[in-house]
N, C-alpha and C. Protein backbone atom coordinates (compact mmCIF):
# COMPACT_ATOMS: atom_id res chain seq x y z
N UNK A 1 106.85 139.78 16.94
CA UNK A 1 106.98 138.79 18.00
C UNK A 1 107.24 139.46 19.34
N UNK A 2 107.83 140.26 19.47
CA UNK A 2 108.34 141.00 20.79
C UNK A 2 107.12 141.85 20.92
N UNK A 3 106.66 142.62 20.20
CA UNK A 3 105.13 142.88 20.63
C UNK A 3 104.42 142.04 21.50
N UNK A 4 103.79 141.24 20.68
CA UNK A 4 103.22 139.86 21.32
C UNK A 4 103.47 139.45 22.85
N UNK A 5 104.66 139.37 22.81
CA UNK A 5 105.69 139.16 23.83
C UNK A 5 105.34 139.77 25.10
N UNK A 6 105.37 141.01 24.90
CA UNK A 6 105.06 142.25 25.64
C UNK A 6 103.76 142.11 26.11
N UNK A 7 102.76 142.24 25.19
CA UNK A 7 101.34 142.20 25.42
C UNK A 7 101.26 140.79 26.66
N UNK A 8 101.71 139.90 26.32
CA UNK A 8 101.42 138.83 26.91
C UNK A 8 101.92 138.67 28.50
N UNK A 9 102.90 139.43 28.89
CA UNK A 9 103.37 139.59 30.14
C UNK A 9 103.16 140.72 30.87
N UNK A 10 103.25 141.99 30.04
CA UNK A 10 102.24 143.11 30.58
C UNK A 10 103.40 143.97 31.70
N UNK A 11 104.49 142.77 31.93
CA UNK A 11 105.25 143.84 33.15
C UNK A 11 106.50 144.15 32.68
N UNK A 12 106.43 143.87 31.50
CA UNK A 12 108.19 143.61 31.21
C UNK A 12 108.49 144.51 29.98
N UNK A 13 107.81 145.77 30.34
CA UNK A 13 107.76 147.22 28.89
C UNK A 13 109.32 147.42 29.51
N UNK A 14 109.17 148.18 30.98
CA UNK A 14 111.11 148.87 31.05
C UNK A 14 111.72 147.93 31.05
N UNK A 15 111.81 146.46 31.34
CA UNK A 15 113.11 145.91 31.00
C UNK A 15 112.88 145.52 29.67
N UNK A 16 112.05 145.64 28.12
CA UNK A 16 112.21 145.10 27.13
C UNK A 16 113.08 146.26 26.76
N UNK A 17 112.38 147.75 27.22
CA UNK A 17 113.38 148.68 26.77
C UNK A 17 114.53 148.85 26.85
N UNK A 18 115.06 148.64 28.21
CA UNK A 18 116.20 148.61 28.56
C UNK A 18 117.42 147.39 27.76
N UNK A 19 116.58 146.01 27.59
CA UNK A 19 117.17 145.37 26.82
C UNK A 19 117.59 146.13 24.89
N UNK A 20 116.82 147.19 24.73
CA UNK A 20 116.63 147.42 23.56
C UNK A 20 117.87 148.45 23.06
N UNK A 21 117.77 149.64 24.39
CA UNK A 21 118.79 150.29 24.69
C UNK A 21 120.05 149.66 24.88
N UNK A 22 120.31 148.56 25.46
CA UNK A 22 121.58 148.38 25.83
C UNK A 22 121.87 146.82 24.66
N UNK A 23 121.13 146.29 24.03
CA UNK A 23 122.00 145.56 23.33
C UNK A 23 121.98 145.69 21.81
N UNK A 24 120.75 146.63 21.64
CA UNK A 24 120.48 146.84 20.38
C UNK A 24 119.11 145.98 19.87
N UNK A 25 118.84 146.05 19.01
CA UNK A 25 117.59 145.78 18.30
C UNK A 25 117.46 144.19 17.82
N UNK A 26 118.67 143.61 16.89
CA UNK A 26 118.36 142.55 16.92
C UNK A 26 118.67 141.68 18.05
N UNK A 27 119.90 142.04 18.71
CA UNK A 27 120.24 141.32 20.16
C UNK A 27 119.37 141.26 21.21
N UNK A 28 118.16 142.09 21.37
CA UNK A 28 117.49 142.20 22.19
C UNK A 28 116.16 141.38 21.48
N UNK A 29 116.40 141.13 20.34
CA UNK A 29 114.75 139.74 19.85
C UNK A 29 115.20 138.51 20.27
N UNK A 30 116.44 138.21 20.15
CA UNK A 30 116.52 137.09 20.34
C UNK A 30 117.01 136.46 21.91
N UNK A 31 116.84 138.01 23.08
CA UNK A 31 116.75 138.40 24.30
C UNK A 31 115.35 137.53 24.97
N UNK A 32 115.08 138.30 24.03
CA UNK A 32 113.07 138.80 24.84
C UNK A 32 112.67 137.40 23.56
N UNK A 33 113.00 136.58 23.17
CA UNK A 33 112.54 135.25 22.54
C UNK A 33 112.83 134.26 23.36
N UNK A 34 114.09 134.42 23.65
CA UNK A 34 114.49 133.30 25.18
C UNK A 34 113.87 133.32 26.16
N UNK A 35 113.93 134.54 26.84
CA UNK A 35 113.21 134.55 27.89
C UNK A 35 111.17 134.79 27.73
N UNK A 36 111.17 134.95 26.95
CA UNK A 36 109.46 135.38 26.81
C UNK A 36 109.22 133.58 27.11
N UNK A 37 109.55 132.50 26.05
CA UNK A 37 109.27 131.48 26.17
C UNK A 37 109.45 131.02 27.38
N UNK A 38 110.49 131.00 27.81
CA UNK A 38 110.58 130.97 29.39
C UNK A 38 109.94 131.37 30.30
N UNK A 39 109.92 132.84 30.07
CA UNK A 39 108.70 133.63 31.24
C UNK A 39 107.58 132.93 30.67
N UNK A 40 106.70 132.23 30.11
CA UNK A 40 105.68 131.75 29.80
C UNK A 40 105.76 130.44 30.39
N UNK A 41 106.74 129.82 30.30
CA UNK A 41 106.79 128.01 31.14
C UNK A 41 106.43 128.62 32.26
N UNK A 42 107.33 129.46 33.06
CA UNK A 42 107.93 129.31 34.51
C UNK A 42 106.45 130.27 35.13
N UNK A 43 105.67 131.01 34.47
CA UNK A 43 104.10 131.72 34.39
C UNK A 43 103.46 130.83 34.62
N UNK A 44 103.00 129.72 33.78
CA UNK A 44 102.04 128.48 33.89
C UNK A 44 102.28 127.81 35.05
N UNK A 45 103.80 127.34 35.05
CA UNK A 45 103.64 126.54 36.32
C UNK A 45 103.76 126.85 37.39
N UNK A 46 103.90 128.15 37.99
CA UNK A 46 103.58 128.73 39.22
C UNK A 46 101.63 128.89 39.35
N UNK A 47 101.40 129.10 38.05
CA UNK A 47 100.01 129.34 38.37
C UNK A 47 99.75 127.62 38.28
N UNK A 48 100.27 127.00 37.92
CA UNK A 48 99.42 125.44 37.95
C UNK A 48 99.96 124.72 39.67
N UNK A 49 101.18 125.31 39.92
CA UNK A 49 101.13 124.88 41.60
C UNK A 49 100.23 125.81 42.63
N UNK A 50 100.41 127.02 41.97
CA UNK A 50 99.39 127.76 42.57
C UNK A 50 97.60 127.40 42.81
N UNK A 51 97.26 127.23 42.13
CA UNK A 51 96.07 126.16 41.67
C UNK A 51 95.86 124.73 42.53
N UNK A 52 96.93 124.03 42.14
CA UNK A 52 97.21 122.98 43.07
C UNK A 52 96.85 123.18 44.17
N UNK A 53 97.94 123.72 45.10
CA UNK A 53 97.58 124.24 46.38
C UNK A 53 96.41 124.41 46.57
N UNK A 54 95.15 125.66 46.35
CA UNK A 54 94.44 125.92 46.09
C UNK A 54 93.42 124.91 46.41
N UNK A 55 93.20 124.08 45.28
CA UNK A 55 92.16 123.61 44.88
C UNK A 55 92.59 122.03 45.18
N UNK A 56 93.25 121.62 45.14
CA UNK A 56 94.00 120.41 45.58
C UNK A 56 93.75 119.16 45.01
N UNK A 57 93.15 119.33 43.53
CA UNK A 57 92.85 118.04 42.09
C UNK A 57 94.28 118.81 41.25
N UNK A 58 94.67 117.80 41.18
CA UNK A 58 95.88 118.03 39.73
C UNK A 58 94.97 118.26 38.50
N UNK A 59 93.72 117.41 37.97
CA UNK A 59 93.52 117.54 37.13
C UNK A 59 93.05 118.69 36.93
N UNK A 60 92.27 119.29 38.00
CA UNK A 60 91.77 120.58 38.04
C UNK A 60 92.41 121.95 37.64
N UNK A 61 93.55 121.83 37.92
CA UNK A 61 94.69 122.79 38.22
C UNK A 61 95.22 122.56 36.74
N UNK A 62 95.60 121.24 36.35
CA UNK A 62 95.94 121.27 35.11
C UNK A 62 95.11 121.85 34.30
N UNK A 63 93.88 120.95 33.87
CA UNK A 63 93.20 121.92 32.44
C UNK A 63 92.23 123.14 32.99
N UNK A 64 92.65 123.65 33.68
CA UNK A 64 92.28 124.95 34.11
C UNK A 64 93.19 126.01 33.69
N UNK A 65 94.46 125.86 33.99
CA UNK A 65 96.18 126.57 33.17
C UNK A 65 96.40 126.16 31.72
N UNK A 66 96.01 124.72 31.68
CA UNK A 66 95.78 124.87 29.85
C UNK A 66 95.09 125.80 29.16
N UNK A 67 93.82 125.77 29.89
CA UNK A 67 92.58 126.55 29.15
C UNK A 67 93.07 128.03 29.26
N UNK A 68 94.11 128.70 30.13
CA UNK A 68 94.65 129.63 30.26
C UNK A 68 96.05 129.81 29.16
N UNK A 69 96.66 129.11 29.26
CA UNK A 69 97.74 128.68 28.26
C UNK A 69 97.52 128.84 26.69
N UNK A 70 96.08 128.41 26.07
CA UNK A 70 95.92 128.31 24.94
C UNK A 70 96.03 129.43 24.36
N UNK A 71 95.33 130.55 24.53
CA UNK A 71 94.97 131.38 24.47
C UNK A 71 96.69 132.53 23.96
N UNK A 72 97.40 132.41 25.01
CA UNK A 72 98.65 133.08 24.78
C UNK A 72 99.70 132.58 24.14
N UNK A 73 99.46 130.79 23.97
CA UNK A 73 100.50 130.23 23.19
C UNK A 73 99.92 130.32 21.26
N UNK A 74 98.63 130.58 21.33
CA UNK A 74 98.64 131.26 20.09
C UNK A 74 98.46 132.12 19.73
N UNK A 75 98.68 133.23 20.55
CA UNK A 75 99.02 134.61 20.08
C UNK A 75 100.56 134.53 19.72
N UNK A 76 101.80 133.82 20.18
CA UNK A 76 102.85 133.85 20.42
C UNK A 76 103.41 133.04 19.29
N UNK A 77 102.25 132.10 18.57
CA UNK A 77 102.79 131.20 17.80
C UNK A 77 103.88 130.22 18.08
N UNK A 78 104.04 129.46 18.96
CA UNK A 78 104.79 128.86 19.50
C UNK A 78 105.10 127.51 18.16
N UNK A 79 106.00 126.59 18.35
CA UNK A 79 106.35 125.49 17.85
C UNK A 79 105.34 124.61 18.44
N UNK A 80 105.18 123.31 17.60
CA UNK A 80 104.83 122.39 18.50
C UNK A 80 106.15 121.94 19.19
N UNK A 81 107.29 121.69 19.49
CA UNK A 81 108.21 121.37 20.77
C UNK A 81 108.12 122.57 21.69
N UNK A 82 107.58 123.69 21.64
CA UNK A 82 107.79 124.67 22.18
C UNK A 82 106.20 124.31 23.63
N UNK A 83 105.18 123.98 22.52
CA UNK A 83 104.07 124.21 23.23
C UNK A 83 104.19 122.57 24.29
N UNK A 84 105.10 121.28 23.34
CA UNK A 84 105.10 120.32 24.62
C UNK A 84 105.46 120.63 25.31
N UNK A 85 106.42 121.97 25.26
CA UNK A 85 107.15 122.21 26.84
C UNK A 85 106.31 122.61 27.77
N UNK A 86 105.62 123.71 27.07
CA UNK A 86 104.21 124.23 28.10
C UNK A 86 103.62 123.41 28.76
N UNK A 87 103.55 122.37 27.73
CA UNK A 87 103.02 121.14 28.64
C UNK A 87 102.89 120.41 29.86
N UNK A 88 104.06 119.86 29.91
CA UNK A 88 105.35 119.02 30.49
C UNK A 88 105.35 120.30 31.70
N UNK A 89 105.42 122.04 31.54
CA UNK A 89 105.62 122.64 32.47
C UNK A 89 104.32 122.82 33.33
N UNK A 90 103.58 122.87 32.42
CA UNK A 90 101.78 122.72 33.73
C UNK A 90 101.57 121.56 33.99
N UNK A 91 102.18 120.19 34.09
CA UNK A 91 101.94 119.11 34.34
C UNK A 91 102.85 118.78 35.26
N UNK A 92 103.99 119.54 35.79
CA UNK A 92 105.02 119.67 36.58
C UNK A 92 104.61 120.36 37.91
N UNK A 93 103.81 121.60 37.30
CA UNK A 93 103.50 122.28 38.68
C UNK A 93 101.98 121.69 38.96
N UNK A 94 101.74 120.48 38.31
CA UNK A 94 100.05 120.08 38.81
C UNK A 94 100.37 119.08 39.91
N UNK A 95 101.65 118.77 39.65
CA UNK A 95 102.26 117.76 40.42
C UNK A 95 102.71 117.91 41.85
N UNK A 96 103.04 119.34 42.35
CA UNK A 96 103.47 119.76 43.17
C UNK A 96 102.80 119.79 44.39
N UNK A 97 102.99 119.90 45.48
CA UNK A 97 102.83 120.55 46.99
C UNK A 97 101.17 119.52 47.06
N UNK A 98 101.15 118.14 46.93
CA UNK A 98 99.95 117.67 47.50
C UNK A 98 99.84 118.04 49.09
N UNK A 99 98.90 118.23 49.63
CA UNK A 99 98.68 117.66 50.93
C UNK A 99 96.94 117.61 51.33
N UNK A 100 95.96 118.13 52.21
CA UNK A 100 95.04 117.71 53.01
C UNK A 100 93.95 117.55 52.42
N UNK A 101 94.34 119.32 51.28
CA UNK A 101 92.88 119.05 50.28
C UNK A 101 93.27 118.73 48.93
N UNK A 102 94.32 117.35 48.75
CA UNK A 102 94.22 116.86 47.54
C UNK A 102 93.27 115.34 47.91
N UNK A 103 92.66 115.03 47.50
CA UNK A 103 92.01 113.36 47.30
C UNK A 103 93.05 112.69 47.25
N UNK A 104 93.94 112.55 46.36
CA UNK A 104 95.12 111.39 45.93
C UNK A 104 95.88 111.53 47.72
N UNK A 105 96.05 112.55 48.45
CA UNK A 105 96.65 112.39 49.60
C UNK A 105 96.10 111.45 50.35
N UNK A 106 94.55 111.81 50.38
CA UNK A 106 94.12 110.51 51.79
C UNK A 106 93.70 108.91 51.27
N UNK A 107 93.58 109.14 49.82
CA UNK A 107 93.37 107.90 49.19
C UNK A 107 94.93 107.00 49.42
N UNK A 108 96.11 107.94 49.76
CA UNK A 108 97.22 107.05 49.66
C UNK A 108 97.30 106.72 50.84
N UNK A 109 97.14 107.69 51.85
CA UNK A 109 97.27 107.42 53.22
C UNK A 109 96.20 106.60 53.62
N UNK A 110 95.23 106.35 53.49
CA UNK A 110 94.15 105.60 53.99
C UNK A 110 94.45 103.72 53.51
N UNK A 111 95.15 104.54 52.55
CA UNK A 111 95.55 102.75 52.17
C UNK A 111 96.64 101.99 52.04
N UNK A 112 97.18 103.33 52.39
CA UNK A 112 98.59 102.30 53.19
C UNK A 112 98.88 102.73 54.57
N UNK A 113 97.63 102.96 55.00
CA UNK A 113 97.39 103.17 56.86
C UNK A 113 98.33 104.18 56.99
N UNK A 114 98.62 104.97 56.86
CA UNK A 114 99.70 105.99 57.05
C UNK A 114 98.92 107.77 57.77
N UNK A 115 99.58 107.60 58.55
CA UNK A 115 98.50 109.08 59.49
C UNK A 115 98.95 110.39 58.93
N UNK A 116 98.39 111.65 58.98
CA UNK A 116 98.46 112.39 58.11
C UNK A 116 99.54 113.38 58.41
N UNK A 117 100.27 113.22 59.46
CA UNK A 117 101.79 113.79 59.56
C UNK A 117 102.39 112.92 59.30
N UNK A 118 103.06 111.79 58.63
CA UNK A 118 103.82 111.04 57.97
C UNK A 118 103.75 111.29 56.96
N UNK A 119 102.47 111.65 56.24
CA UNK A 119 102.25 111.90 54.97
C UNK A 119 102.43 113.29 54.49
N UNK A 120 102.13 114.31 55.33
CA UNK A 120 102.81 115.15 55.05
C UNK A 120 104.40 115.65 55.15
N UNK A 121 105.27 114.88 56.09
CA UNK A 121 106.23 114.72 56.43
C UNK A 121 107.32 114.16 54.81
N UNK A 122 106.51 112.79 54.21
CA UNK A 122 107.19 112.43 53.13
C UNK A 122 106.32 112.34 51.58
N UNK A 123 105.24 112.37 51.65
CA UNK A 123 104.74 112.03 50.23
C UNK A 123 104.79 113.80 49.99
N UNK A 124 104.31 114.69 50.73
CA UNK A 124 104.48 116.29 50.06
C UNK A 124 105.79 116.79 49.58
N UNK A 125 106.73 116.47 50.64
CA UNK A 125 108.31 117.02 49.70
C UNK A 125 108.32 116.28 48.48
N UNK A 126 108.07 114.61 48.55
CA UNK A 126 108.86 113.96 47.49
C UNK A 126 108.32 113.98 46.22
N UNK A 127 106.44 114.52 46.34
CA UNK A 127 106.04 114.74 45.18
C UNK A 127 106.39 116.40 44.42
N UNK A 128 107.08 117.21 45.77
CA UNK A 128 107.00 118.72 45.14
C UNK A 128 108.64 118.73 44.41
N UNK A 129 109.32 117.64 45.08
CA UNK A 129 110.68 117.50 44.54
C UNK A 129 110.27 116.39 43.22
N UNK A 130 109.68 115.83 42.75
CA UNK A 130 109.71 115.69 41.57
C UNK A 130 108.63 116.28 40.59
N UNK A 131 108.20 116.80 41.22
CA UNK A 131 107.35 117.85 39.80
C UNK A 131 108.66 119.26 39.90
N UNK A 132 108.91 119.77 40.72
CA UNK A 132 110.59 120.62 40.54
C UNK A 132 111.42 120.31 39.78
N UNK A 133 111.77 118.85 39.93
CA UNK A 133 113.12 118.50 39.25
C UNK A 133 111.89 118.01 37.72
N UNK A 134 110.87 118.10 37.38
CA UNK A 134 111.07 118.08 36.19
C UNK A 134 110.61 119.50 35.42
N UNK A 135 110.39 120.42 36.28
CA UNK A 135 110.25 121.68 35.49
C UNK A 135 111.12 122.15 35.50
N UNK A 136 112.79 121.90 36.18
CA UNK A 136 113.69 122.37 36.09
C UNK A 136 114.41 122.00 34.40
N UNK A 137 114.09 120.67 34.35
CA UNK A 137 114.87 120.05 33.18
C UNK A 137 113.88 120.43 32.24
N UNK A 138 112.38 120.66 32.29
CA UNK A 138 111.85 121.40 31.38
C UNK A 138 112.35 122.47 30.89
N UNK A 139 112.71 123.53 31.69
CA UNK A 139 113.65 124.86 31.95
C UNK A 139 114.88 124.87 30.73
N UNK A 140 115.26 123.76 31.33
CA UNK A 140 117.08 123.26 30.37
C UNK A 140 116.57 123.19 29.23
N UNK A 141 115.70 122.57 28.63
CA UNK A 141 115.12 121.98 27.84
C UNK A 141 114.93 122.90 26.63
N UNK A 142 114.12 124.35 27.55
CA UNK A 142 113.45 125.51 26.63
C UNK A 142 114.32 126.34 25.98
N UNK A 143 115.83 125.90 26.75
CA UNK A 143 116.71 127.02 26.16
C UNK A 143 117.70 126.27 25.11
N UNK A 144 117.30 125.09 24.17
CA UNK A 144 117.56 124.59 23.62
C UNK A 144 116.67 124.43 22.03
N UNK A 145 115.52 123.82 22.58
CA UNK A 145 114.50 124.41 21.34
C UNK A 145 113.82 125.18 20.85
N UNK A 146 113.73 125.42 19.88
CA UNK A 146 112.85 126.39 18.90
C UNK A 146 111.82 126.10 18.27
């Protein structure tokens, strides 16, 4: 599993070592198990806001990081509660940072007459503050199930 682990993040050889060195062998699986799953949520959904931004379709951004996602969540063998989290976490950051080149922006503004510094002013924070606040509780979430 910590192989896997490794392979899959690619940057995290000296600190797996260092975890290996300093807590020991089994303390450091169940180290690099916490956080690998983690570094894998908090991976997706930077690349799925990243995307967002970008490209500015949620849906786009979403099964674009899935189709990226699949691939490493079964090398990793994840749970199924493990992989809804993945979920729930690229559907969090698809959610994030609308503004000029998303469609859903001017479709809202156009129809509720709203000019496009108002809209960026309140529909961009309030949608990046709730795709945040739910990858945060996704976050809480991961360090609970197995």
């Amino acid at each position: 599993m910590i192989g896997k682990i490794l392979e899959a993040t690619k940057g995290t050889e000296s600190i797996a070592t260092w975890l290996l060195e300093a807590l020991g062998e089994r303390r450091a699986a169940v180290a690099l198990g916490i956080t690998g799953m983690l570094c894998g949520i908090v991976l997706f959904f930077d690349v799925a806001v990243l995307l967002r931004v970008m490209l500015g379709s949620t849906t786009v951004a979403t099964m674009t990081v899935a189709a990226l996602a699949l691939d490493m969540a079964k090398d990793l063998h994840w749970t199924q509660p493990q992989l809804a989290l993945l979920v729930l976490a690229i559907g969090s950051g698809g959610m994030c940072m609308s503004h000029f080149n998303d469609p859903g922006f001017w479709v809202r503004s156009r129809y509720f007459d709203i000019d496009e510094g108002t809209m960026l002013r309140t529909w961009t924070p309030s949608i990046t503050v709730a795709g945040t606040t739910s990858f945060l509780m996704v976050c809480a979430l991961s360090l609970f199930i197995r």
